[in-house]
N, C-alpha and C. Protein backbone atom coordinates (compact mmCIF):
# COMPACT_ATOMS: atom_id res chain seq x y z
N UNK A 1 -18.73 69.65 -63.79
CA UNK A 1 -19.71 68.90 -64.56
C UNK A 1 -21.05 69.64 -64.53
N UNK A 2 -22.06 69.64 -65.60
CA UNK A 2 -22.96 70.51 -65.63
C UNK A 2 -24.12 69.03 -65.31
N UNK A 3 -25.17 70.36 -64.22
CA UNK A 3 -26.18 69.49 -64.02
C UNK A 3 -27.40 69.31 -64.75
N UNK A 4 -27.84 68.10 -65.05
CA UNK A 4 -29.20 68.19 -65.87
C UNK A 4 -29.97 68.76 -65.32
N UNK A 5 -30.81 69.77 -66.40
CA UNK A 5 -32.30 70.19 -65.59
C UNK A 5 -33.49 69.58 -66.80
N UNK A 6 -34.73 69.84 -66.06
CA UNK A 6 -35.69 69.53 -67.29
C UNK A 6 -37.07 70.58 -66.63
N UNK A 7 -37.03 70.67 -68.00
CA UNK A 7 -38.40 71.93 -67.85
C UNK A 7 -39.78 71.94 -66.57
N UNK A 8 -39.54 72.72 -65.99
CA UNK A 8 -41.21 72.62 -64.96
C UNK A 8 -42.24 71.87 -65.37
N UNK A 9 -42.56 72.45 -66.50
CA UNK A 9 -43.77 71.72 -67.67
C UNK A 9 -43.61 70.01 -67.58
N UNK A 10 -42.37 69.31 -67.94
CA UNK A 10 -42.28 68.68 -68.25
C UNK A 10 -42.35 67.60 -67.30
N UNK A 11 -41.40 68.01 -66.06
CA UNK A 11 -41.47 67.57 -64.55
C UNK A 11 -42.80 67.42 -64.26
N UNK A 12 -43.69 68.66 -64.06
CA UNK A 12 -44.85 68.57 -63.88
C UNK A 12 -45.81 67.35 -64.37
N UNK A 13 -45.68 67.04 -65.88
CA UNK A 13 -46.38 66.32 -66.67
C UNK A 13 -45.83 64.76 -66.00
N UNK A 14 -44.57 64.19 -65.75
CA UNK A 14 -44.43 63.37 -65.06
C UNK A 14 -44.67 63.16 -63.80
N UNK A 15 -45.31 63.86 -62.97
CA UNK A 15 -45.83 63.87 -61.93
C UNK A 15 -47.60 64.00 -61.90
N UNK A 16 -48.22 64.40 -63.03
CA UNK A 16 -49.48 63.47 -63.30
C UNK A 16 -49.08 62.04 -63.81
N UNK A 17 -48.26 61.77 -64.36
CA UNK A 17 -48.07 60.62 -64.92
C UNK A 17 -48.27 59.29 -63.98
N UNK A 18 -47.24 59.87 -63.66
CA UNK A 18 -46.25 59.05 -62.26
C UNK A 18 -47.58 58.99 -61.29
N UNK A 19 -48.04 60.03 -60.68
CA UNK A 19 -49.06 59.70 -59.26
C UNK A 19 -50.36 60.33 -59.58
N UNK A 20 -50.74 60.41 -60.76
CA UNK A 20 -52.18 60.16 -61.27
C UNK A 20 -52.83 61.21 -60.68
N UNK A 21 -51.86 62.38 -60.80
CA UNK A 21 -52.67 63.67 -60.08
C UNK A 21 -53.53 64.51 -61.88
N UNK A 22 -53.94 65.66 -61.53
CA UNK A 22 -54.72 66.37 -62.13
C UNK A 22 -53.18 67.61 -62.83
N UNK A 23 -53.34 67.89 -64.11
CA UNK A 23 -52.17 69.00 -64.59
C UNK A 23 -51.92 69.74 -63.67
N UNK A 24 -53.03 70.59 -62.75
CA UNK A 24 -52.90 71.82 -61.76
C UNK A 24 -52.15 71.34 -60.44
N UNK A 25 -52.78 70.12 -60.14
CA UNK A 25 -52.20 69.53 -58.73
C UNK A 25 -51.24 69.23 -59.21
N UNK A 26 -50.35 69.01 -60.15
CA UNK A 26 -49.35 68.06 -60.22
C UNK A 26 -48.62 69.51 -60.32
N UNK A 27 -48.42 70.87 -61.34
CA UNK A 27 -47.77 71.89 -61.10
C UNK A 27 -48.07 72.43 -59.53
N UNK A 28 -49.28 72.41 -58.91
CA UNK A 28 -49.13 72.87 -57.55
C UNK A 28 -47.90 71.76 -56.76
N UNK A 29 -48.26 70.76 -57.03
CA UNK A 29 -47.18 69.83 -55.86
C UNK A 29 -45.83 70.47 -56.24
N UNK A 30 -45.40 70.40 -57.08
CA UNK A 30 -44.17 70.66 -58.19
C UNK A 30 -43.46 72.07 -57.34
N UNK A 31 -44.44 73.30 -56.87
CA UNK A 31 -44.23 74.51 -57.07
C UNK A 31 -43.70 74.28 -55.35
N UNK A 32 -44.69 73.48 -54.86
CA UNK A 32 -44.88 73.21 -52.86
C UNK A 32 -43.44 72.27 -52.73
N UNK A 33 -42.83 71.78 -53.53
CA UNK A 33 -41.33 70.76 -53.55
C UNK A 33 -40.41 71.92 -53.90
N UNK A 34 -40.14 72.71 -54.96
CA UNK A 34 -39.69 73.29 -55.15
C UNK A 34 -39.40 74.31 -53.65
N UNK A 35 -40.44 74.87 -53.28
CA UNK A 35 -40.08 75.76 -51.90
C UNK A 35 -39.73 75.20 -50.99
N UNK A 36 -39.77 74.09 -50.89
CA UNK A 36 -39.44 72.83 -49.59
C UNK A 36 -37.76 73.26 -49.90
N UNK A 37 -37.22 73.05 -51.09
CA UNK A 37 -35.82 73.12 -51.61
C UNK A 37 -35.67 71.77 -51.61
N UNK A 38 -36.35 70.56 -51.56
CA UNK A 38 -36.01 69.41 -51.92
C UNK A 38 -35.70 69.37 -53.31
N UNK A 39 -36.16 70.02 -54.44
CA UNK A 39 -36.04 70.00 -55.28
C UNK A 39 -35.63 71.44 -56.22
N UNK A 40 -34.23 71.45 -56.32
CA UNK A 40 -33.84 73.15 -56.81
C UNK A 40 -34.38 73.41 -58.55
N UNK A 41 -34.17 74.99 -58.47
CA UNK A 41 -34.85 75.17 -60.17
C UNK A 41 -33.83 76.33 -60.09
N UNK A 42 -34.33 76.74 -61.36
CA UNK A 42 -33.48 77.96 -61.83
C UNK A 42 -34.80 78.67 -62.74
N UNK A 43 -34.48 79.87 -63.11
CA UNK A 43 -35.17 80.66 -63.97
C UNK A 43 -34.24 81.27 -64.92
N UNK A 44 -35.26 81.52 -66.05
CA UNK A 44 -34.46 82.32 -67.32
C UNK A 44 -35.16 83.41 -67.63
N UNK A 45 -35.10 84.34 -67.52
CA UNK A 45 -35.84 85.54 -68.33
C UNK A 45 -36.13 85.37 -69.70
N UNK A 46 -37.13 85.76 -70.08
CA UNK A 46 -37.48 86.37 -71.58
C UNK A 46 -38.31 86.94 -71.83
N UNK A 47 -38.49 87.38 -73.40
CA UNK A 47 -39.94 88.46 -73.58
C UNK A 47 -40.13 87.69 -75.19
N UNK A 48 -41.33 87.79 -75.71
CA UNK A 48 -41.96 87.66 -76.73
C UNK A 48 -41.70 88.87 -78.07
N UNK A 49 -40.86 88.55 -78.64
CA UNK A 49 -40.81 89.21 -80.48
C UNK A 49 -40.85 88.54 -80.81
N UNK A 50 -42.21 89.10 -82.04
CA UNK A 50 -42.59 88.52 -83.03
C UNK A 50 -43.07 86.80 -83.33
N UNK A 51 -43.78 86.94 -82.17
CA UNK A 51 -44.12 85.18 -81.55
C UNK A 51 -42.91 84.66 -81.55
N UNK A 52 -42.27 84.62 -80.78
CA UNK A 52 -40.53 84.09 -80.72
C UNK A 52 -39.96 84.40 -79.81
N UNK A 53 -39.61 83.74 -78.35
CA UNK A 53 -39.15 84.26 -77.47
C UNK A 53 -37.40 84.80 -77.91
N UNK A 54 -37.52 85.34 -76.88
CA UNK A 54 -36.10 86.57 -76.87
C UNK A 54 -35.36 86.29 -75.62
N UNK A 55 -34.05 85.48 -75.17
CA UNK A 55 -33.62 85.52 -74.39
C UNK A 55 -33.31 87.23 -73.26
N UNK A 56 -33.19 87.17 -72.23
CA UNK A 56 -33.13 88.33 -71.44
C UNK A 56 -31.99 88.58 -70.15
N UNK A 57 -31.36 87.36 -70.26
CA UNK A 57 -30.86 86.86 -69.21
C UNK A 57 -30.16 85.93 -69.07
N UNK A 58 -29.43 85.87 -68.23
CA UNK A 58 -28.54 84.20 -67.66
C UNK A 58 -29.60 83.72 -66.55
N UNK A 59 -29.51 82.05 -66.70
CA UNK A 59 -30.33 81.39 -65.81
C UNK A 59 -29.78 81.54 -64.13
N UNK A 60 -30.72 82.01 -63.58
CA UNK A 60 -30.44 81.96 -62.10
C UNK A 60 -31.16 80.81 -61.61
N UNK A 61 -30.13 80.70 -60.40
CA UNK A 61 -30.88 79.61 -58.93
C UNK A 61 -32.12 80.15 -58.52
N UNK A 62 -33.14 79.83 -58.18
CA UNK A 62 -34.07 80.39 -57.53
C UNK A 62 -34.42 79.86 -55.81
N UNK A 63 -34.38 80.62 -55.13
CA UNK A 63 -34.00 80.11 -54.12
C UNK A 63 -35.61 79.90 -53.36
N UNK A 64 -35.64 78.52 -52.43
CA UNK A 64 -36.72 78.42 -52.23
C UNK A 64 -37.93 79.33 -51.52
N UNK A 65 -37.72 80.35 -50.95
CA UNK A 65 -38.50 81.45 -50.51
C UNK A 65 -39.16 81.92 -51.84
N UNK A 66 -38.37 82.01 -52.57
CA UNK A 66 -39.02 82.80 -53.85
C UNK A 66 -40.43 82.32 -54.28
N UNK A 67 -40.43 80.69 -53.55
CA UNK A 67 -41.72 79.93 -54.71
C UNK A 67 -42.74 80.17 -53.43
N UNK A 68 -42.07 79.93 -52.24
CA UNK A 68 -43.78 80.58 -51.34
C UNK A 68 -44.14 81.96 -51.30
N UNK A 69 -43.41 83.22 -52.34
CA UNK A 69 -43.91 84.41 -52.48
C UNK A 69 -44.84 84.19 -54.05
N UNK A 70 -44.41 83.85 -55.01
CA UNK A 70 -44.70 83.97 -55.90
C UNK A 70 -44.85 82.43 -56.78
N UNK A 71 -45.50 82.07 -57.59
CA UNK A 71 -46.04 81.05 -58.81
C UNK A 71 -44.74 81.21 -59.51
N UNK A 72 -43.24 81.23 -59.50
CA UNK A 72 -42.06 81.62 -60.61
C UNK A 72 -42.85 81.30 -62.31
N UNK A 73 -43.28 80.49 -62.34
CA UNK A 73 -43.59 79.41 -63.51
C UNK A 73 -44.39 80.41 -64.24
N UNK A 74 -45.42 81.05 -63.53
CA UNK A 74 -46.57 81.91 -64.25
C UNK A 74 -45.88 83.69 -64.09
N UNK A 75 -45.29 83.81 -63.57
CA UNK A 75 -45.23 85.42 -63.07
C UNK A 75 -44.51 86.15 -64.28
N UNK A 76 -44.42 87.50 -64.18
CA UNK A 76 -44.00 88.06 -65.30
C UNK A 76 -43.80 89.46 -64.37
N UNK A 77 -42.47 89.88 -64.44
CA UNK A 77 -41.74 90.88 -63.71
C UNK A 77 -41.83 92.09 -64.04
N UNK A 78 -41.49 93.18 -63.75
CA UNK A 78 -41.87 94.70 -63.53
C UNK A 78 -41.25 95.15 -65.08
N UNK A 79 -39.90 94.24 -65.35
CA UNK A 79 -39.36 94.86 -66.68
C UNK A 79 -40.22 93.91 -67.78
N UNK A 80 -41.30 93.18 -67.30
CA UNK A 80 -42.35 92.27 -68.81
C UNK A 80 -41.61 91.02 -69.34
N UNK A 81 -40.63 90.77 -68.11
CA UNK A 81 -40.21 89.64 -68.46
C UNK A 81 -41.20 88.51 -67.95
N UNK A 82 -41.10 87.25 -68.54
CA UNK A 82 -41.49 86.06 -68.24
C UNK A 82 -40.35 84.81 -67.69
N UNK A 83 -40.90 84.17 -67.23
CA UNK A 83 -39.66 83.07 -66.89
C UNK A 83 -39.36 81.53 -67.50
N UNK A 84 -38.72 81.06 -68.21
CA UNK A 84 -38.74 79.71 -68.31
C UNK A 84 -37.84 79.06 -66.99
N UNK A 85 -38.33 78.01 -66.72
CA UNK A 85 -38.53 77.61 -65.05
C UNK A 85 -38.12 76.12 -64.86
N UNK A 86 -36.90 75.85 -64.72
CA UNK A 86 -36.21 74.26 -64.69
C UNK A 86 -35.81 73.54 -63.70
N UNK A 87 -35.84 72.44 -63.42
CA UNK A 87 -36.01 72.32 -62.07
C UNK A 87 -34.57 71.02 -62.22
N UNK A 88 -33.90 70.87 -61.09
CA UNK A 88 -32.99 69.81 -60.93
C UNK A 88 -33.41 68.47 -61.73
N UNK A 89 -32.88 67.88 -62.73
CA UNK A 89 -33.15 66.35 -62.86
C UNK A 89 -33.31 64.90 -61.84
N UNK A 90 -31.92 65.30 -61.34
CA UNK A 90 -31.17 64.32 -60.25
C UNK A 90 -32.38 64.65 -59.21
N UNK A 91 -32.79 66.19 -58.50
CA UNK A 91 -33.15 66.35 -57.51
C UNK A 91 -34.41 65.42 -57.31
N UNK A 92 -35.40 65.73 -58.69
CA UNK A 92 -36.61 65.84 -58.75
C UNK A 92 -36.96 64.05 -59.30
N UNK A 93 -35.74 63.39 -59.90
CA UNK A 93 -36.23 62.52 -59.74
C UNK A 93 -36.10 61.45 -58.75
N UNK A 94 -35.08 61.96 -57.63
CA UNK A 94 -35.17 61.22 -56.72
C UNK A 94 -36.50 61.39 -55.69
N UNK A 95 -36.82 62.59 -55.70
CA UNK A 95 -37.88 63.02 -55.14
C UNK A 95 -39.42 62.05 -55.71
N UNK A 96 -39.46 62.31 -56.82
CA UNK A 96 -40.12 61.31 -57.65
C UNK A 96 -40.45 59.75 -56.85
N UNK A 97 -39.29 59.29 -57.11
CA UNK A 97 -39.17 57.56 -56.64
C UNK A 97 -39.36 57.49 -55.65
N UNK A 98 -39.46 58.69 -54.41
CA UNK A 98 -39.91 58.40 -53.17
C UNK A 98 -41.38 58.34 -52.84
N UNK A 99 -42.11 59.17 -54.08
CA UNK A 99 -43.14 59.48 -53.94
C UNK A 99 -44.05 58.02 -54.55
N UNK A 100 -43.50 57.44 -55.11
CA UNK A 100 -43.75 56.21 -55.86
C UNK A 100 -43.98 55.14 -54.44
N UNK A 101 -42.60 55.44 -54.21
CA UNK A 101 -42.44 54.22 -53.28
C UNK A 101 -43.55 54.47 -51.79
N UNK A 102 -43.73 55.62 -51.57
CA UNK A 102 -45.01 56.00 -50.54
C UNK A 102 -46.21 55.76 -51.06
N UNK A 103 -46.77 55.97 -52.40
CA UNK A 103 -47.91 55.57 -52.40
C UNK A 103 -47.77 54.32 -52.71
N UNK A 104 -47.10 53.58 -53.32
CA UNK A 104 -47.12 52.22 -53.35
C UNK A 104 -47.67 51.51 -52.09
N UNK A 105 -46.78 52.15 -51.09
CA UNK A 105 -47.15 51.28 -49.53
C UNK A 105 -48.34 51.56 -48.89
N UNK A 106 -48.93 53.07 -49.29
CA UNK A 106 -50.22 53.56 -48.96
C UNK A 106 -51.19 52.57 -49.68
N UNK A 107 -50.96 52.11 -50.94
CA UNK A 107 -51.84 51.52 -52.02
C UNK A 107 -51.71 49.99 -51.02
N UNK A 108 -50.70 49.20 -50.37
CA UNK A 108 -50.78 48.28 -50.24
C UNK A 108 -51.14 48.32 -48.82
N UNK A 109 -51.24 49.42 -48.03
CA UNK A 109 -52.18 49.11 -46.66
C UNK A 109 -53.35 49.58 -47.02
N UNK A 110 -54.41 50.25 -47.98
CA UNK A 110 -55.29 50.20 -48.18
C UNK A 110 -55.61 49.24 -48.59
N UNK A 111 -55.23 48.45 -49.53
CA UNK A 111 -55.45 46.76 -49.82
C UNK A 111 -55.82 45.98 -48.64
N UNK A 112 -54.75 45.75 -47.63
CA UNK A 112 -54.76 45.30 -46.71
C UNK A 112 -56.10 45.50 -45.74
N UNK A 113 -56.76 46.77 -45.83
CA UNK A 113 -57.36 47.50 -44.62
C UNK A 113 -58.63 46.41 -45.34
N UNK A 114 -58.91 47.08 -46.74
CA UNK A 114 -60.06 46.88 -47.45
C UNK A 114 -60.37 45.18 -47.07
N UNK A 115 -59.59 44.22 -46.83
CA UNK A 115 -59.20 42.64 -47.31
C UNK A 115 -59.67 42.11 -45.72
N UNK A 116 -59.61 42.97 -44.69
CA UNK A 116 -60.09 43.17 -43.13
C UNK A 116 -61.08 43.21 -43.19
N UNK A 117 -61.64 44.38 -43.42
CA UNK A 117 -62.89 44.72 -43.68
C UNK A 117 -63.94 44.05 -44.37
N UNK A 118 -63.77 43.43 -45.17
CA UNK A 118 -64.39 42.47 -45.73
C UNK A 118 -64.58 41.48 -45.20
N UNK A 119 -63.32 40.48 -44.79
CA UNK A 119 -63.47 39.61 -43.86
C UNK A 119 -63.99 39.84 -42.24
N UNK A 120 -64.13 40.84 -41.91
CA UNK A 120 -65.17 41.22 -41.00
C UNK A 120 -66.58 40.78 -40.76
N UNK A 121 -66.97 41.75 -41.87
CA UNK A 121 -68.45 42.05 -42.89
C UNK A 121 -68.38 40.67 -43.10
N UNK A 122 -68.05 39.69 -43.24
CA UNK A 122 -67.73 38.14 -43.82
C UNK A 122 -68.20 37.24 -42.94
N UNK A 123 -67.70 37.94 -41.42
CA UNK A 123 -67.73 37.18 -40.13
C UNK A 123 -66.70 36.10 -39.97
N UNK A 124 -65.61 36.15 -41.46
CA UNK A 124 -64.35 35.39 -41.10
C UNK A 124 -63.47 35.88 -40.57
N UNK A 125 -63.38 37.61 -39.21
CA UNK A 125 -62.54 38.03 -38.74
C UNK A 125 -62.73 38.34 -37.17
């Protein structure tokens, strides 16, 4: 059975979505998961004719060392290739829902802390 992937870009963009980060932080987190290997990718080679990419390659695994040497997403290799850069579906969105479910609980003990604090400052604590 073939596994879904979905584009870096795209992953990325759901991860500002999702946890209200900034485009850069959300591809930096993206790139820092990826090397963890919590979340696998693959790469594709290509080069640019005639504004039109040009396949170069079969998609490889990229294995997680690769992403704490190098940015895969941005880099462009000795033969002028570029990479399109996909990351697990399954992996990344389970990864996702955890990240949900942590700040959720972060969001609801800061509630909590703030609701103390007040009632402190209140002298009802």
């Amino acid at each position: 059975m073939d596994e879904p992937w979905l584009s870096f870009y795209l992953a990325a963009q759901e991860i500002e979505e999702q946890l209200g980060l900034s485009r850069g932080a959300a591809q930096a987190q993206l790139r820092e998961v990826c090397a963890t290997g919590e979340v696998r990718s693959q790469k594709q080679p290509y080069t640019i004719v005639s504004f039109q990419p040009v396949m170069e390659g079969p998609c490889e695994r990229i294995k997680p060392s690769e992403w704490r040497l190098d940015e895969i997403d941005l880099m462009i290799d000795a033969a002028g290739c570029a990479y399109f850069v996909d990351v697990s579906e399954r992996d990344f969105l389970f990864w996702l829902k955890q990240q949900s479910i942590n700040q959720a609980r972060k969001n609801k003990g800061r509630a909590l802390w703030s609701r103390s604090r007040a009632r402190e400052r209140d002298g009802d604590g």
